[in-house]
PDB file of N, CA and C in Angstrom:
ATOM      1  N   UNK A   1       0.846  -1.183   0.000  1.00  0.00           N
ATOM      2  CA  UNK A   1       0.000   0.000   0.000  1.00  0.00           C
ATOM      3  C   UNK A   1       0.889   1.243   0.000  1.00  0.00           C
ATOM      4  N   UNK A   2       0.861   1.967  -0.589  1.00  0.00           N
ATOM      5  CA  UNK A   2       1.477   3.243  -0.957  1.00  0.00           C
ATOM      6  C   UNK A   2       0.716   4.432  -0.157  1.00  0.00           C
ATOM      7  N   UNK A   3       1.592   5.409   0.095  1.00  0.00           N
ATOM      8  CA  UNK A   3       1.321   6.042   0.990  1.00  0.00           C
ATOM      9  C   UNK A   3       0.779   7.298  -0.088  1.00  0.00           C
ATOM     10  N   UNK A   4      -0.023   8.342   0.830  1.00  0.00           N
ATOM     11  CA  UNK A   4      -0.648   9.380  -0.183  1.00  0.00           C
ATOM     12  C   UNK A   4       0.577  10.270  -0.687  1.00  0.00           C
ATOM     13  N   UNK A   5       0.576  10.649  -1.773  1.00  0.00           N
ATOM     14  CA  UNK A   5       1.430  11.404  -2.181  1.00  0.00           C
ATOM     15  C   UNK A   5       1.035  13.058  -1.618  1.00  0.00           C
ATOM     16  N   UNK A   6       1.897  13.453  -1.148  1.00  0.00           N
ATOM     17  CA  UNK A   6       2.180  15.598  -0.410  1.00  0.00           C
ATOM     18  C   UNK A   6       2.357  15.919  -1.427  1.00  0.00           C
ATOM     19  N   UNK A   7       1.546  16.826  -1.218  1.00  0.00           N
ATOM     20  CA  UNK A   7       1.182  18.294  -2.052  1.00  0.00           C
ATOM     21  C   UNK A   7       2.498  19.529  -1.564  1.00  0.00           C
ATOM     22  N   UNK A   8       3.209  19.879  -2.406  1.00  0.00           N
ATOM     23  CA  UNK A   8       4.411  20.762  -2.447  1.00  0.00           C
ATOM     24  C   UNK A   8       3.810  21.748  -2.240  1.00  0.00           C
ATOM     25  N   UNK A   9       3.594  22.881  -1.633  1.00  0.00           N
ATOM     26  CA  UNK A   9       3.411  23.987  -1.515  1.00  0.00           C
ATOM     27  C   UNK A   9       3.998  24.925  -2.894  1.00  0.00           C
ATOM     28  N   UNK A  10       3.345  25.694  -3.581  1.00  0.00           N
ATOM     29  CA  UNK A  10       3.592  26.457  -4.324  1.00  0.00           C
ATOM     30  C   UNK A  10       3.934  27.894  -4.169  1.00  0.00           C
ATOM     31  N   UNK A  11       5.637  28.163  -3.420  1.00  0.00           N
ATOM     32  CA  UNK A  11       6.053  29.681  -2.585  1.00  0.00           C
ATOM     33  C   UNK A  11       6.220  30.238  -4.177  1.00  0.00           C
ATOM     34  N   UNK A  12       5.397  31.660  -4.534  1.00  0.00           N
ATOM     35  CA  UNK A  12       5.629  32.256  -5.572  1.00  0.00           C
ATOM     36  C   UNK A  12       6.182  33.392  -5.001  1.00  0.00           C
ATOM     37  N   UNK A  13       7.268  34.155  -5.773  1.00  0.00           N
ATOM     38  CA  UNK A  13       8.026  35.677  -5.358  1.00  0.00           C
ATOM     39  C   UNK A  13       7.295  36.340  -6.872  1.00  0.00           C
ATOM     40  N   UNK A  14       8.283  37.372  -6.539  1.00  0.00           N
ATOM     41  CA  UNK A  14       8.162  38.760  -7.491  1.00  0.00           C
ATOM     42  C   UNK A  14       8.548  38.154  -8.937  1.00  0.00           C
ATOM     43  N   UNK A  15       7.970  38.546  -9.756  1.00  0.00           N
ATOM     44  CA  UNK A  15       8.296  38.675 -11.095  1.00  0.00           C
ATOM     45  C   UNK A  15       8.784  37.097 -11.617  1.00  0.00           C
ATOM     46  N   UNK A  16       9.684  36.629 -12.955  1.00  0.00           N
ATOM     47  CA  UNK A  16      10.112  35.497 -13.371  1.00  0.00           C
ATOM     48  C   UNK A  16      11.432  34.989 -12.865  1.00  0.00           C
ATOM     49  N   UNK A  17      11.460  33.564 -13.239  1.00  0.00           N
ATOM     50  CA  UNK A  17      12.368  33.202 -12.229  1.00  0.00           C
ATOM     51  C   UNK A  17      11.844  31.528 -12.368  1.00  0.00           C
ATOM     52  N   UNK A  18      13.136  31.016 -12.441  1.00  0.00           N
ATOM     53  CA  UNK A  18      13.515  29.566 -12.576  1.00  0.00           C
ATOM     54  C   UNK A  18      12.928  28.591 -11.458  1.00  0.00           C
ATOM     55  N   UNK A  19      12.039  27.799 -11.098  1.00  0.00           N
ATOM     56  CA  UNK A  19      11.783  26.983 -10.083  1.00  0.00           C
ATOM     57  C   UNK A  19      12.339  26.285  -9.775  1.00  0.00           C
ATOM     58  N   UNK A  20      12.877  26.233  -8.272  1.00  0.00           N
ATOM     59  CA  UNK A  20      13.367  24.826  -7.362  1.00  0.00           C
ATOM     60  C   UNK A  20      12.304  24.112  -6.708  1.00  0.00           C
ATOM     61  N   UNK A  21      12.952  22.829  -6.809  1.00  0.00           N
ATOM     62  CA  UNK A  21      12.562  22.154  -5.595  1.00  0.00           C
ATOM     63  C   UNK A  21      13.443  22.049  -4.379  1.00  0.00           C
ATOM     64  N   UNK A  22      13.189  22.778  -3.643  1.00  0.00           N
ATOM     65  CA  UNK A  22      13.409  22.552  -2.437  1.00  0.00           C
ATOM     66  C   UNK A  22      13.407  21.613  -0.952  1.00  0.00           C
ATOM     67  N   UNK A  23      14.081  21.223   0.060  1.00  0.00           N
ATOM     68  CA  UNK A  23      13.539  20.279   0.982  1.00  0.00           C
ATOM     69  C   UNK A  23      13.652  20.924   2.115  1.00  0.00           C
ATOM     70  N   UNK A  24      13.261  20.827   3.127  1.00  0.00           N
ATOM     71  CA  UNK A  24      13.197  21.454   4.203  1.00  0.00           C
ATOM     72  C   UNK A  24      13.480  20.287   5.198  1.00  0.00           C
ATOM     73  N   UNK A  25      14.372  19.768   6.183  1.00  0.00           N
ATOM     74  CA  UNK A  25      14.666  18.645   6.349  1.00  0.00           C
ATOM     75  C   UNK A  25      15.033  19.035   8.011  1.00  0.00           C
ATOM     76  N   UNK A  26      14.053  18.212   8.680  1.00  0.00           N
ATOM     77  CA  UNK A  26      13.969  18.668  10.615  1.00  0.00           C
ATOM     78  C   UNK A  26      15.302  17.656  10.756  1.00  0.00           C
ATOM     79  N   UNK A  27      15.503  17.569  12.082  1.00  0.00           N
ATOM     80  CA  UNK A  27      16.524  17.041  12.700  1.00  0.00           C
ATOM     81  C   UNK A  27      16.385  15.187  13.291  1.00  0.00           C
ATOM     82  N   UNK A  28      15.507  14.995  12.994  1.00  0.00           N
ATOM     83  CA  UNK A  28      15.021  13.620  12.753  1.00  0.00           C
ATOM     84  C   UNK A  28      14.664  13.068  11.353  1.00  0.00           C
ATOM     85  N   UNK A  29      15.312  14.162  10.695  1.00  0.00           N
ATOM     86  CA  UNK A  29      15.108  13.469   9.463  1.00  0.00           C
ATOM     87  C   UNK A  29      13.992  13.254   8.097  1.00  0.00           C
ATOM     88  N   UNK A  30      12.916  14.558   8.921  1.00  0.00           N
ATOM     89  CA  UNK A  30      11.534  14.335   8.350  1.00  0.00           C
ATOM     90  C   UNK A  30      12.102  15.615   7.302  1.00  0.00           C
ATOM     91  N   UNK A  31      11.484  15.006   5.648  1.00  0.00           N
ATOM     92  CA  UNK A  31      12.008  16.250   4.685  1.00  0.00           C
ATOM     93  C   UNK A  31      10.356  16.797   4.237  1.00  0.00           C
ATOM     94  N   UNK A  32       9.941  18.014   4.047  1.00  0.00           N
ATOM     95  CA  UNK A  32       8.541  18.534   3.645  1.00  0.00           C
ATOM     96  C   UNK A  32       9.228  19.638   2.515  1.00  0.00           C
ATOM     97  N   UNK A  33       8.850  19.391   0.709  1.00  0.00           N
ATOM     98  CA  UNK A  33       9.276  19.532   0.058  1.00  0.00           C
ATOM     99  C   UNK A  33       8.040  21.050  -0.736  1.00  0.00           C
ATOM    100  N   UNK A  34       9.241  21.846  -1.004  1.00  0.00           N
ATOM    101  CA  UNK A  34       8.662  23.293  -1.079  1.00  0.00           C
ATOM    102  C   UNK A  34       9.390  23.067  -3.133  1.00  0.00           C
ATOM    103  N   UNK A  35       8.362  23.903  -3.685  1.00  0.00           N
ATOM    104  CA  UNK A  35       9.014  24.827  -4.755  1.00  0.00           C
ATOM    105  C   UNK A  35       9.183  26.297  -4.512  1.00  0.00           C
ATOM    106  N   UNK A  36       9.970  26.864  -4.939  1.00  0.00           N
ATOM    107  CA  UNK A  36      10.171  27.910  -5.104  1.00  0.00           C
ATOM    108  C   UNK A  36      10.934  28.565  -6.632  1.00  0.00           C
ATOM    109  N   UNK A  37      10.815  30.069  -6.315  1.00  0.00           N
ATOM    110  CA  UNK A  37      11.684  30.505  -7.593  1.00  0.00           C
ATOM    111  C   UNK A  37      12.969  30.695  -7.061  1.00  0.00           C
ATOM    112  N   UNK A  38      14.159  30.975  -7.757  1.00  0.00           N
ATOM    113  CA  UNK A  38      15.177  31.559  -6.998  1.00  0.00           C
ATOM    114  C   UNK A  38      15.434  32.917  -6.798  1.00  0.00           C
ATOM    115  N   UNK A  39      14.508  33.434  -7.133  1.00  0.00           N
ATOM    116  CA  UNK A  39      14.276  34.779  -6.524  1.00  0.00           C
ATOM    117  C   UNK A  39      13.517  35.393  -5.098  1.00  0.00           C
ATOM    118  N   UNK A  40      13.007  34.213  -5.142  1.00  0.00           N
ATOM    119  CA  UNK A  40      11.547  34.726  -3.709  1.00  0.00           C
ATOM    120  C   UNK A  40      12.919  34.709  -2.293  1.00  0.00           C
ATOM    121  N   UNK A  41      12.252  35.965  -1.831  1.00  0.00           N
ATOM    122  CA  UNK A  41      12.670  35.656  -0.260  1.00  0.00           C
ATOM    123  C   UNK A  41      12.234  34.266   0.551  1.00  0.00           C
ATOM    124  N   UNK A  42      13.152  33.448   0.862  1.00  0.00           N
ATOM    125  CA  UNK A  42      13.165  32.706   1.308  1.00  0.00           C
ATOM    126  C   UNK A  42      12.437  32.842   3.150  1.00  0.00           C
ATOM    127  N   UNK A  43      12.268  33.910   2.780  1.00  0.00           N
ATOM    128  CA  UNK A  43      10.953  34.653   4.812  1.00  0.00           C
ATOM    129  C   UNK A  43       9.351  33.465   4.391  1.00  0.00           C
ATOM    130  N   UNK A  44       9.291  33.455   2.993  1.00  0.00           N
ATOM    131  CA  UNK A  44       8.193  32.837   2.263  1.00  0.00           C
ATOM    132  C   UNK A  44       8.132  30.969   2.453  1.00  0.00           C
ATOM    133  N   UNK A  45       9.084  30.746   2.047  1.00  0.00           N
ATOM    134  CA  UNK A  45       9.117  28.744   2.290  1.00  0.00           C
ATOM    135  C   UNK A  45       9.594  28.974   4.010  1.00  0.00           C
ATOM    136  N   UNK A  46       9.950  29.851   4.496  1.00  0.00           N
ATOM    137  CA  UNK A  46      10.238  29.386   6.673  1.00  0.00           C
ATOM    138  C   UNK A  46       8.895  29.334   6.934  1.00  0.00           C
ATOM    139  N   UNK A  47       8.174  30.976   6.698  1.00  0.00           N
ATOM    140  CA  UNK A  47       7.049  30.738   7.051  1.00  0.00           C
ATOM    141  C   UNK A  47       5.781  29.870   6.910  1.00  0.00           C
ATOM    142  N   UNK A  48       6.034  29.529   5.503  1.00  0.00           N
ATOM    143  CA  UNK A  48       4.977  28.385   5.026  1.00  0.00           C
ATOM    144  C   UNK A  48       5.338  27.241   6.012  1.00  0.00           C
ATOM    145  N   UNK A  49       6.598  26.713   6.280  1.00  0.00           N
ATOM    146  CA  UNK A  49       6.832  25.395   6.626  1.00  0.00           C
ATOM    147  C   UNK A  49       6.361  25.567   8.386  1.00  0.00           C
ATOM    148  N   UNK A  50       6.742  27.223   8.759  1.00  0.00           N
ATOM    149  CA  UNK A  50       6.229  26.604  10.307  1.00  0.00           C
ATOM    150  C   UNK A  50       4.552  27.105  10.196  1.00  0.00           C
ATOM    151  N   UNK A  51       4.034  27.649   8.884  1.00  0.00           N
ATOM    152  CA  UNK A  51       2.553  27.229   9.695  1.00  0.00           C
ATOM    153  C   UNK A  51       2.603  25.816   9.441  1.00  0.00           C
ATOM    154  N   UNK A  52       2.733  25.280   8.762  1.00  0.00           N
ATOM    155  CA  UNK A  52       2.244  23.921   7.885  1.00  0.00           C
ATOM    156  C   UNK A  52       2.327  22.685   9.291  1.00  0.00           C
ATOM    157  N   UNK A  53       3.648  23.528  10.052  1.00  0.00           N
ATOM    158  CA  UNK A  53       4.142  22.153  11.054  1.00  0.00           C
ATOM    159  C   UNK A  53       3.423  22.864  12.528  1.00  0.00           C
ATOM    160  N   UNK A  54       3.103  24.198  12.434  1.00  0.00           N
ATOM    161  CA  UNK A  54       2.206  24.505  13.386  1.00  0.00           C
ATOM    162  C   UNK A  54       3.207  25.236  14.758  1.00  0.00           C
ATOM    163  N   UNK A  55       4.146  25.146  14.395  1.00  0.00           N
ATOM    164  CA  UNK A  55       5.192  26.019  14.959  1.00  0.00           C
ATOM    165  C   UNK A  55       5.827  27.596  14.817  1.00  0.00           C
ATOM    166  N   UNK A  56       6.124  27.942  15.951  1.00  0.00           N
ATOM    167  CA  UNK A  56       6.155  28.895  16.292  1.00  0.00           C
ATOM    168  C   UNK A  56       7.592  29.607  15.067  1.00  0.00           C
ATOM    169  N   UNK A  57       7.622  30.587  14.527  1.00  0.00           N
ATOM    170  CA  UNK A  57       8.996  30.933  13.570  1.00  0.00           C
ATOM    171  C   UNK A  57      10.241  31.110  14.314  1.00  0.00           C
ATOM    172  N   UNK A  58       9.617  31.761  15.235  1.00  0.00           N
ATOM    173  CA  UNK A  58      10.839  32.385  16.425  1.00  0.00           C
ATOM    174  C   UNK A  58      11.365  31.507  17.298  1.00  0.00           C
ATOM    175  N   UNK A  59      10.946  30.032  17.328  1.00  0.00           N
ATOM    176  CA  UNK A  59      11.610  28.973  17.982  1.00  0.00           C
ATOM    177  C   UNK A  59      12.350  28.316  17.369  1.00  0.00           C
ATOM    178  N   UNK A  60      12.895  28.102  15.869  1.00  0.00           N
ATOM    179  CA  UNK A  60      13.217  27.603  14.777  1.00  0.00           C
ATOM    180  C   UNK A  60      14.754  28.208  14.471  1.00  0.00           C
ATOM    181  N   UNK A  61      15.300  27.850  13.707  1.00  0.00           N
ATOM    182  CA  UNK A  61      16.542  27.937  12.591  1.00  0.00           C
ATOM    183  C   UNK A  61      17.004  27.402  11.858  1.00  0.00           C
ATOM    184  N   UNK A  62      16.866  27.847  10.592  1.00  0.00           N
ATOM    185  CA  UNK A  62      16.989  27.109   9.112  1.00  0.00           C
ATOM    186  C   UNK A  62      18.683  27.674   8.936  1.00  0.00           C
ATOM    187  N   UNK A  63      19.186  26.344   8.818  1.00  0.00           N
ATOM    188  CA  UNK A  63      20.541  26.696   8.291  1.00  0.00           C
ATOM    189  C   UNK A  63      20.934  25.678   6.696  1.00  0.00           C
ATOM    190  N   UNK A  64      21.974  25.890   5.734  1.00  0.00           N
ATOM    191  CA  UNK A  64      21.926  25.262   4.746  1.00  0.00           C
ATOM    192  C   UNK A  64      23.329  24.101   5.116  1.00  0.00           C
ATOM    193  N   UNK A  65      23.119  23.715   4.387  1.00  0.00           N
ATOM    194  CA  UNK A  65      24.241  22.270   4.910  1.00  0.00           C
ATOM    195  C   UNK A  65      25.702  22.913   5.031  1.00  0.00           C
ATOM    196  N   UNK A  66      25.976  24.300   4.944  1.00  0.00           N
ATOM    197  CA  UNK A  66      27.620  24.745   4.492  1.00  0.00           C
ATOM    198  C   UNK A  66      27.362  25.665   6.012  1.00  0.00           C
ATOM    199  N   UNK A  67      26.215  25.826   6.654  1.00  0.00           N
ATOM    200  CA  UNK A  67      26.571  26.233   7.997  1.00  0.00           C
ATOM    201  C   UNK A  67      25.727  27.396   7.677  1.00  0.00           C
ATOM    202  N   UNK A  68      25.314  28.458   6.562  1.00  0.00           N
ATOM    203  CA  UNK A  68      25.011  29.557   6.853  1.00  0.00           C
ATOM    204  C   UNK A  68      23.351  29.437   7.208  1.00  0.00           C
ATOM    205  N   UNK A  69      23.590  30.225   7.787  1.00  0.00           N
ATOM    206  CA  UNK A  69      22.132  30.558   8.627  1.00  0.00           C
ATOM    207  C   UNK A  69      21.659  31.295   7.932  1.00  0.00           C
ATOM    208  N   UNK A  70      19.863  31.090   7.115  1.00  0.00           N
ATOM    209  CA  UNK A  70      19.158  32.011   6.332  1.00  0.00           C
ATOM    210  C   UNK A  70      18.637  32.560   6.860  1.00  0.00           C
ATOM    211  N   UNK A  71      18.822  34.141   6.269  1.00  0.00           N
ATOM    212  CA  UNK A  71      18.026  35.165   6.882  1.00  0.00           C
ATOM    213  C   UNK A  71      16.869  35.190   5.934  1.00  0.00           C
ATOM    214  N   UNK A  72      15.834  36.326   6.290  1.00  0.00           N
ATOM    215  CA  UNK A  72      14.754  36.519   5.949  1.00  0.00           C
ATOM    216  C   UNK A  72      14.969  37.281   4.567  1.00  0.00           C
ATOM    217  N   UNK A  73      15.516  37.511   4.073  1.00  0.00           N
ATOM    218  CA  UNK A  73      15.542  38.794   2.900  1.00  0.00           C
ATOM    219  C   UNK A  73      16.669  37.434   1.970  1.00  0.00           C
ATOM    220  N   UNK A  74      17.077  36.674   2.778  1.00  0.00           N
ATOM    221  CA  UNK A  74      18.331  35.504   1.480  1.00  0.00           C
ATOM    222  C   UNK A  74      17.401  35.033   0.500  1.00  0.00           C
ATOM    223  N   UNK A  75      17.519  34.688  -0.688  1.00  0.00           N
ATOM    224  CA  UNK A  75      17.073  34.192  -1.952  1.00  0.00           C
ATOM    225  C   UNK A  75      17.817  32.583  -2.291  1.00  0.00           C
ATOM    226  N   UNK A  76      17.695  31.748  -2.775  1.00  0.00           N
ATOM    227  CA  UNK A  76      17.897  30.755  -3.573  1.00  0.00           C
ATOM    228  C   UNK A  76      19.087  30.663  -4.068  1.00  0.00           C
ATOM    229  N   UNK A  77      18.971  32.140  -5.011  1.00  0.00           N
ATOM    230  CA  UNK A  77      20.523  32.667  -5.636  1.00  0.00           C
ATOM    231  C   UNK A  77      21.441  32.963  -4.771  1.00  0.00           C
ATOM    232  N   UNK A  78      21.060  33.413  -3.839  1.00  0.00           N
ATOM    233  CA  UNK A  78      22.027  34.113  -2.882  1.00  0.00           C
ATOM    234  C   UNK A  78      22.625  32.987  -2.286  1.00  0.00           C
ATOM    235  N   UNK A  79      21.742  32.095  -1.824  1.00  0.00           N
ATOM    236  CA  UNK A  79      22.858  30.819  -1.309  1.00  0.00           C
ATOM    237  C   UNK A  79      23.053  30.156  -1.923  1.00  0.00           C
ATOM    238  N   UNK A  80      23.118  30.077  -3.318  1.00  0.00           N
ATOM    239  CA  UNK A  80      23.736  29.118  -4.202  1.00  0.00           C
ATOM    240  C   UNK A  80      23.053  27.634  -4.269  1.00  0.00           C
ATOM    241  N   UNK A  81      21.785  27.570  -3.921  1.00  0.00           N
ATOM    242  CA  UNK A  81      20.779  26.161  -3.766  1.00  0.00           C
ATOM    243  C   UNK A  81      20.720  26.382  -4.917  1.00  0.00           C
ATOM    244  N   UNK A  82      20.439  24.764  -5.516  1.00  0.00           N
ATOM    245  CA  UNK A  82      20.131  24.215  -6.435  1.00  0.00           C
ATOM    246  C   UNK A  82      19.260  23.406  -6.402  1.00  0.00           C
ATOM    247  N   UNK A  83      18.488  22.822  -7.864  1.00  0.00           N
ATOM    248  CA  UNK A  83      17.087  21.591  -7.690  1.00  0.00           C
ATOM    249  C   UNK A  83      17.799  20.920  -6.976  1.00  0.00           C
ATOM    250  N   UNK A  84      16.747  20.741  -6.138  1.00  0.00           N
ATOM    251  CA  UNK A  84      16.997  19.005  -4.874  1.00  0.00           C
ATOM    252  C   UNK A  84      17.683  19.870  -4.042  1.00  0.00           C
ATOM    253  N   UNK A  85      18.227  20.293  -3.878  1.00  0.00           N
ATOM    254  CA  UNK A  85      19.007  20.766  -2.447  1.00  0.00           C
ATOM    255  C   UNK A  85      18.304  21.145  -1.169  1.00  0.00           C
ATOM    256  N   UNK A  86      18.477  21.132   0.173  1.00  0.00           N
ATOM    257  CA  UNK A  86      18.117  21.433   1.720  1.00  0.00           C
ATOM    258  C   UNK A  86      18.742  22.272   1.956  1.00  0.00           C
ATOM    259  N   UNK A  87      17.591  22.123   2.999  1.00  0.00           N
ATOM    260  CA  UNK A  87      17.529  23.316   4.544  1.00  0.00           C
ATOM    261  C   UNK A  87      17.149  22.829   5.715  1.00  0.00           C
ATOM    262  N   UNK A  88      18.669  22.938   7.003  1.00  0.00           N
ATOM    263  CA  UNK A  88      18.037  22.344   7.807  1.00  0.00           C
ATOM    264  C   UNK A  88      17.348  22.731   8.016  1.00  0.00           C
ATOM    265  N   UNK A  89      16.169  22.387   9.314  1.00  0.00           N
ATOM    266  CA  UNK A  89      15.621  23.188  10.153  1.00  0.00           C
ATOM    267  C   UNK A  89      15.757  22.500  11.365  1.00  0.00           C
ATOM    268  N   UNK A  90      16.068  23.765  12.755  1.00  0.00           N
ATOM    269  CA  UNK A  90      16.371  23.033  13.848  1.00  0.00           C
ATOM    270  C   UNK A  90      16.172  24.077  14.886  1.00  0.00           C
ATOM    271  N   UNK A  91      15.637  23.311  16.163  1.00  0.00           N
ATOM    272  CA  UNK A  91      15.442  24.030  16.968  1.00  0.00           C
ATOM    273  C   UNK A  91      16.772  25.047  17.853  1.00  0.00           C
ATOM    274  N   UNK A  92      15.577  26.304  17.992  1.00  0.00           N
ATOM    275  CA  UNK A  92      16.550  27.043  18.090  1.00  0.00           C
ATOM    276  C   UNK A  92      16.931  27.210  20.047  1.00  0.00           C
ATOM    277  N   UNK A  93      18.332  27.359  20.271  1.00  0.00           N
ATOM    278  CA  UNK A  93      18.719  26.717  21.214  1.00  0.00           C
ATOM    279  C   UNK A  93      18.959  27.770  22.494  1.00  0.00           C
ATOM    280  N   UNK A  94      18.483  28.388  23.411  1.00  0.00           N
ATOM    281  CA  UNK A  94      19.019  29.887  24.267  1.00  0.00           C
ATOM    282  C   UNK A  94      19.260  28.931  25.453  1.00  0.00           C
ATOM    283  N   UNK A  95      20.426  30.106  26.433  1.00  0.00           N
ATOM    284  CA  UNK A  95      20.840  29.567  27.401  1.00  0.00           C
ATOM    285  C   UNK A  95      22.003  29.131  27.494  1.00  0.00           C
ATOM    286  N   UNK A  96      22.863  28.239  28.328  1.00  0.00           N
ATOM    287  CA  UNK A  96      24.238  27.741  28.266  1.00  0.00           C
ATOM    288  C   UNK A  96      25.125  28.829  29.136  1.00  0.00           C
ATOM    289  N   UNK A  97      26.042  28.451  29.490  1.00  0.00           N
ATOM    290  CA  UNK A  97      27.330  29.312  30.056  1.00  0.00           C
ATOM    291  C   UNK A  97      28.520  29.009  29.176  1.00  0.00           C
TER     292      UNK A  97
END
């Protein structure tokens, strides 16, 4: 039995622009797969993914596998993602000495 196939969210930005597929990939391993253009602010696939997972934005941090941490205004282009490529996402951590 095959499982239902997910519906990709469709993040549209400004104007034309090449589509990715994107993954969004938690820390256990669960991936929830976004398109985007490589132009859209990437503020657009965080926010989609924490309503979708029902979480809070400000508890979160999306980093890309080379370490940089996306900000809200970064693009696709800007970090150099390509089709198929991730984003972690991971909880975000306060506190420590």
């Amino acid at each position: 039995m095959s499982e239902p196939s997910e519906e990709k969210p469709d993040i549209k930005g400004e104007g034309g622009g090449e589509q990715l597929h994107l993954k969004v990939v938690t820390q256990d391993g669960t991936e929830v797969d976004f398109k985007v253009k490589k132009t859209t602010p990437l503020f657009k696939l965080m926010n989609a993914y924490c309503q979708r997972q029902a979480i809070d934005r400000k508890s979160v941090r999306f980093v890309t596998p080379e370490g940089t941490v996306v900000q809200d205004d970064m693009t696709a282009t800007d970090l150099e993602l390509e089709d198929g490529d991730s984003i972690d996402v991971m909880q975000e951590q306060t506190g420590g000495m």
